[in-house]
Protein backbone atom coordinates (compact mmCIF):
# COMPACT_ATOMS: atom_id res chain seq x y z
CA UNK A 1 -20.37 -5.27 -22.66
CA UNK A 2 -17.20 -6.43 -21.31
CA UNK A 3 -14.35 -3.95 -21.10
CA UNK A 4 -10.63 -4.61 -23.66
CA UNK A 5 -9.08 -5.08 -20.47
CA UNK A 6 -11.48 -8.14 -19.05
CA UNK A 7 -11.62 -9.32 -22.92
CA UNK A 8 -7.72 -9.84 -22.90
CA UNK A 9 -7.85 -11.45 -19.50
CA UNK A 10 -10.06 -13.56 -20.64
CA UNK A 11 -8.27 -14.90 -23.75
CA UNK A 12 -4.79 -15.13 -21.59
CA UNK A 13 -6.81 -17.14 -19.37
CA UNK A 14 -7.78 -19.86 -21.69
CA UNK A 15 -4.87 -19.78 -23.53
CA UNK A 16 -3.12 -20.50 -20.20
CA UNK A 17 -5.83 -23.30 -19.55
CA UNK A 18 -5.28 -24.76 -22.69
CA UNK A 19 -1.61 -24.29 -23.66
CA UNK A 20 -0.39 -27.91 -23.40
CA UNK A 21 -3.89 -29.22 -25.24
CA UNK A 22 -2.71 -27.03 -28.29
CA UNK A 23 0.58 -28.54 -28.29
CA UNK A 24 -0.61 -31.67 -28.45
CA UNK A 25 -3.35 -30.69 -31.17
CA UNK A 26 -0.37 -28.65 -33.33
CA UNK A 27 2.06 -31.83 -33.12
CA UNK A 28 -0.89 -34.54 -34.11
CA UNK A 29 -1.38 -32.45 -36.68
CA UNK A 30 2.09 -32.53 -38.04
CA UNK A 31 1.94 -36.49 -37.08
CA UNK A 32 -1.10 -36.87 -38.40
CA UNK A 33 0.38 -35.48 -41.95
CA UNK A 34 3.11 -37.49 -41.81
CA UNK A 35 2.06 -40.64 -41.42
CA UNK A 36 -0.76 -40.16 -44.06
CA UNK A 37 1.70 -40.07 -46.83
CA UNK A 38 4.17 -42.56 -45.27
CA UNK A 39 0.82 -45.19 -45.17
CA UNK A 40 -0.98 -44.26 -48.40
CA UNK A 41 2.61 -44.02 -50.42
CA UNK A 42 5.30 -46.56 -48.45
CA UNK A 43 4.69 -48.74 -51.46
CA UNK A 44 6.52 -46.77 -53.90
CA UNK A 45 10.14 -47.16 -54.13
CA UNK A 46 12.67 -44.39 -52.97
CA UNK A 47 12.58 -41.91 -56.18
CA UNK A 48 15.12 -39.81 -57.80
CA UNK A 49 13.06 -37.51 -59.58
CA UNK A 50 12.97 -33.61 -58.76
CA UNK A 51 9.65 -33.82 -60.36
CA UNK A 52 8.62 -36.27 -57.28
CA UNK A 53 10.10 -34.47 -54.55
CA UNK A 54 8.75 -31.56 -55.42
CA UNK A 55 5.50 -33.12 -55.76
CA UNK A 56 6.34 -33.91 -52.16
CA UNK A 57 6.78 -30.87 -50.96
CA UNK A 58 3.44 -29.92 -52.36
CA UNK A 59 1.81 -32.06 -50.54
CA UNK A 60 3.42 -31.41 -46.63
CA UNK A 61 3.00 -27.64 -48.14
CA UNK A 62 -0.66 -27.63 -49.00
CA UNK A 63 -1.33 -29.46 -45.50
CA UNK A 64 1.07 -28.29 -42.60
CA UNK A 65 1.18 -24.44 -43.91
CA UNK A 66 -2.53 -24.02 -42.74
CA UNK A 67 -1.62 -25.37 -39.55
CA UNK A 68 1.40 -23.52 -38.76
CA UNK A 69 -0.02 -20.21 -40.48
CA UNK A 70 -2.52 -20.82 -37.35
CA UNK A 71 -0.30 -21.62 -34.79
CA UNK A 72 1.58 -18.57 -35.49
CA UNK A 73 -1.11 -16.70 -35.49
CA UNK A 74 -2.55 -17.60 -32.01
CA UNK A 75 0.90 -17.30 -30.81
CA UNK A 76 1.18 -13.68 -31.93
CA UNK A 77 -2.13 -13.12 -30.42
CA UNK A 78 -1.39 -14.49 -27.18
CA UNK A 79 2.37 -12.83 -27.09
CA UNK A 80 0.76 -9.60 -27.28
CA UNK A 81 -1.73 -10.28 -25.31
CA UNK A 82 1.13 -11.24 -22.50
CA UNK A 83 2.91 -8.05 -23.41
CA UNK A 84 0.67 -5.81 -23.12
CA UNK A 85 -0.43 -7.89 -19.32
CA UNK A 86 3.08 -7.08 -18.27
CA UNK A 87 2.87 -3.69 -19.34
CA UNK A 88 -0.15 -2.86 -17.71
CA UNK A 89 0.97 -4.35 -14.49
CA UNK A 90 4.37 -2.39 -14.82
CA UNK A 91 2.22 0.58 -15.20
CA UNK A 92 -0.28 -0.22 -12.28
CA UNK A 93 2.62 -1.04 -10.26
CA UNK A 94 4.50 2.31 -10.90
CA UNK A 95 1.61 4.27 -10.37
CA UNK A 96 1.20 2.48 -6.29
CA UNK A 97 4.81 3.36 -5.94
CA UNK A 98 4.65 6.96 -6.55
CA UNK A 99 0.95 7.24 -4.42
CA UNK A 100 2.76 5.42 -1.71
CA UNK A 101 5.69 7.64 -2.09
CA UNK A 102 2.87 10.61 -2.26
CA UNK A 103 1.27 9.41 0.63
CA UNK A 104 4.35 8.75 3.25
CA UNK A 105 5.32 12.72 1.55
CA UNK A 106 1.76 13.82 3.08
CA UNK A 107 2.20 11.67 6.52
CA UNK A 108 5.74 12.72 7.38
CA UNK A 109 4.87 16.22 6.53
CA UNK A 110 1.53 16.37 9.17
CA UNK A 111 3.88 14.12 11.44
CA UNK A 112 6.16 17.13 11.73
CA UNK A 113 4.21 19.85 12.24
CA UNK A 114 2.43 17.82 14.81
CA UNK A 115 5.90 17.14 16.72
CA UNK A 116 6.56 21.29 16.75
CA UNK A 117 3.61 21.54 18.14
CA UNK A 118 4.02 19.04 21.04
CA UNK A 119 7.06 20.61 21.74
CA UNK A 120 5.80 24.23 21.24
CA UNK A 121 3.20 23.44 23.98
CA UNK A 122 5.77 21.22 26.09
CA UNK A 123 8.41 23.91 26.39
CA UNK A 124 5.88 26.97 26.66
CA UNK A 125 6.32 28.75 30.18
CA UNK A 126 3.03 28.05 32.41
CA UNK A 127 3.09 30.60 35.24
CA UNK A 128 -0.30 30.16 36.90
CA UNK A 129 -2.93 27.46 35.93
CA UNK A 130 -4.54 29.97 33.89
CA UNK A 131 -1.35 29.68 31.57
CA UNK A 132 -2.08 25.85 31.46
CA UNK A 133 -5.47 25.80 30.68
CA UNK A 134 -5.10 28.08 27.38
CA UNK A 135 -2.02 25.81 26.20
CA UNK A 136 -4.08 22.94 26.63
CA UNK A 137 -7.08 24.31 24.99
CA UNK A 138 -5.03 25.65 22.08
CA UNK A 139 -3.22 22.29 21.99
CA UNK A 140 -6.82 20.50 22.28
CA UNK A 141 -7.82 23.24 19.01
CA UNK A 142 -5.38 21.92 17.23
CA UNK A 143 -5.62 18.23 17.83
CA UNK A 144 -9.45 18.32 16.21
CA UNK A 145 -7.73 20.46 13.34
CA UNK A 146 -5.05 17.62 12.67
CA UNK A 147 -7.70 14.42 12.53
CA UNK A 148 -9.92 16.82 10.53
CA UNK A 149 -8.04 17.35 8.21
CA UNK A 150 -4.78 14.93 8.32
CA UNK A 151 -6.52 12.27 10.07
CA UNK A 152 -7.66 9.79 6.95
CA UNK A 153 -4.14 9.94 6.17
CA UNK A 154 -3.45 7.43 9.23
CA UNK A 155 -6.81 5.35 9.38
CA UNK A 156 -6.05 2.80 11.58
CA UNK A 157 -7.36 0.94 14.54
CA UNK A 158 -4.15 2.23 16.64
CA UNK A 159 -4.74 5.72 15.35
CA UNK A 160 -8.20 6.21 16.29
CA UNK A 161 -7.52 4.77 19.85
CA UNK A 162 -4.80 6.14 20.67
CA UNK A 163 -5.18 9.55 19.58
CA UNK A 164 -7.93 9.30 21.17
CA UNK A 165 -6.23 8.96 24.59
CA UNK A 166 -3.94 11.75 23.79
CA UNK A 167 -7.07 14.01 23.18
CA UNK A 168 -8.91 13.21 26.83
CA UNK A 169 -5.40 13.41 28.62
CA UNK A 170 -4.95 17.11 26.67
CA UNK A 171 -8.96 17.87 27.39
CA UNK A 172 -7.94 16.80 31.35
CA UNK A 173 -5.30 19.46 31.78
CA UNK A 174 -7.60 21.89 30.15
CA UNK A 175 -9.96 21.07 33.35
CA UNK A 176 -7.55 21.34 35.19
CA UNK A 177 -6.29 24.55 34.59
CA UNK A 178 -9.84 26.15 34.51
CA UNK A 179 -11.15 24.18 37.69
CA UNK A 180 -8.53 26.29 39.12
CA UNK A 181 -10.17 29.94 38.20
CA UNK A 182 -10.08 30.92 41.63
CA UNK A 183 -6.36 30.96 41.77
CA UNK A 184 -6.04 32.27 38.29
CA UNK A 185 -2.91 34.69 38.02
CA UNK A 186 -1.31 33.06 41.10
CA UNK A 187 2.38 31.72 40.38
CA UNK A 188 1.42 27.94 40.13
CA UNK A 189 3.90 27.24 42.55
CA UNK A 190 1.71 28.78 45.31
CA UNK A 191 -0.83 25.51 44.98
CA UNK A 192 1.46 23.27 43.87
CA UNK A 193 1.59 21.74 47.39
CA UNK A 194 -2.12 20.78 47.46
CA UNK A 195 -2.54 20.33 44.00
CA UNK A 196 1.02 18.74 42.76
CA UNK A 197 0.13 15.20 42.85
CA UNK A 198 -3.44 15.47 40.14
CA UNK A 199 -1.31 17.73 38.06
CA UNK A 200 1.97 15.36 37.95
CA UNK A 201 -0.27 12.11 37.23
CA UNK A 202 -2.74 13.73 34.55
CA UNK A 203 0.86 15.45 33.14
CA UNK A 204 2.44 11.88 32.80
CA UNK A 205 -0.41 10.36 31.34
CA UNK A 206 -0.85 13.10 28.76
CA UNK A 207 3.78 12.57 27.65
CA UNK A 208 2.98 8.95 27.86
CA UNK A 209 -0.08 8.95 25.75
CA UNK A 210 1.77 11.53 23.36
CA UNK A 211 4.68 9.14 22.79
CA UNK A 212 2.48 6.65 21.74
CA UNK A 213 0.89 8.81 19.40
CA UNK A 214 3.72 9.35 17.63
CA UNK A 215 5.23 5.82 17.70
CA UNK A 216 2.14 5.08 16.24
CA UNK A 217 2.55 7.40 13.59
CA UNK A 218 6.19 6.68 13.00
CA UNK A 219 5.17 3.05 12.56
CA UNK A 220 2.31 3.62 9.69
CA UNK A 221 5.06 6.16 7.74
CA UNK A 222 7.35 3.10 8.16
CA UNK A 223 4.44 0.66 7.09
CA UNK A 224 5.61 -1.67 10.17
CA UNK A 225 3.20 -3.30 12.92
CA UNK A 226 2.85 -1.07 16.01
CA UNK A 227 3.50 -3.27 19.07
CA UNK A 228 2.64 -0.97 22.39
CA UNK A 229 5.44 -0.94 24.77
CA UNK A 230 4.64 0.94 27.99
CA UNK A 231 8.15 3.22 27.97
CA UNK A 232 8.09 7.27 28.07
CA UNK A 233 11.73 8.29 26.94
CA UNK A 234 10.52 11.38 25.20
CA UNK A 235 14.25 12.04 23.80
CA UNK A 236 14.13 9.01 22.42
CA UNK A 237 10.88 9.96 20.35
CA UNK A 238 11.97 13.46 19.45
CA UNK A 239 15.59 11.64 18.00
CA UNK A 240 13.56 8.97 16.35
């Protein structure tokens, strides 16, 4: 059984379809009327009688009030029908507006609390590499916590790859932190000298893959393409 909804489609449809074929049919109607009395009394001379002209009025009465009781009649139908259209796609269209307006709420609030906790990690004092590899690994804790739980809110193809780079750059300076156990509690600046150049590289790629995160995420709030640009001013991100 077809739903109200589909039923009033429906009959919009074919009204639609069949508009100007009504017309017609309404006016040959009328025409149709008209010319019947014109042919079958054009004989008879022009009267002055009330008694004829209201005999007249009879007759286009009796015929054409059928007719246009109809036409009104589908018209009403199909104005209401258009009505209550517009209505429902005023309605449908209202309710997308406040879910998008909902959704970017839900977006820009998990986009926040995962920039103060890039920067909570960025700015936290690493003394030894034992420091680094429990930021990482709390920053890596989190990171599965925010695409549990926030992460159908930006399902994209961008998303998913690049937050997956952000994770195996964040799960790299866990390693390297904990490869470094033997030195554990040593001022990192004691190893620095043989170890500098993994730590700088794996440290860039992790702020580079971070910005793109959140350009990323940025763009979906914004609803705009994301078109990868291989830059790493970090102020920039945190002012944008």
């Amino acid at each position: 059984m077809k739903q109200p909804k589909e039923q009033s489609e429906k009959i919009l449809n074919w009204f639609n379809k069949h508009f100007e074929l009504i017309v017609v049919l309404f006016l040959s109607a009328i025409v149709i009327v008209i010319i019947s009395y014109i042919v079958g009394f054009s004989s008879n001379s022009f009267s002055s009688n009330p008694e004829h002209w209201g005999q007249l009025g009879d007759y286009f009465g009796g015929l054409l009030n059928p007719i246009i009781a109809i036409a009104n009649l589908a018209f009403l139908i199909y104005l209401t029908l258009l009505l209550k259209q517009r209505d429902d796609q005023a309605d449908k269209k209202a309710l997308e507006t406040q879910s998008l307006i909902s959704l970017n709420q839900f977006r820009n609030d998990a986009y926040l609390n995962l920039i103060k906790v890039f920067q909570k990690a960025d700015n936290r004092p690493m003394d030894s590499f034992g420091d680094l590899s429990g930021v990482y690994l709390d920053l890596s804790g989190y990171l599965i916590y925010f695409k549990t739980n926030f992460g159908y809110l930006f399902e994209t193809e961008d998303f998913e790859k690049h937050f997956a780079i952000l994770k195996n750059n964040v799960l790299n300076l866990f390693q390297i932190g904990t490869e470094e156990g033997e030195v554990i509690g040593q001022p990192c600046m004691l190893i620095f000298d043989s170890k500098f150049d993994h730590y700088r590289l794996a440290n860039n790629e992790y702020l580079q893959s971070q910005y793109v995160l959140i350009k990323v995420i940025q763009h979906i709030i914004l609803n705009k393409p994301f078109v990868y640009s291989n830059h790493n001013d970090r102020e920039q991100m945190w002012e944008n």
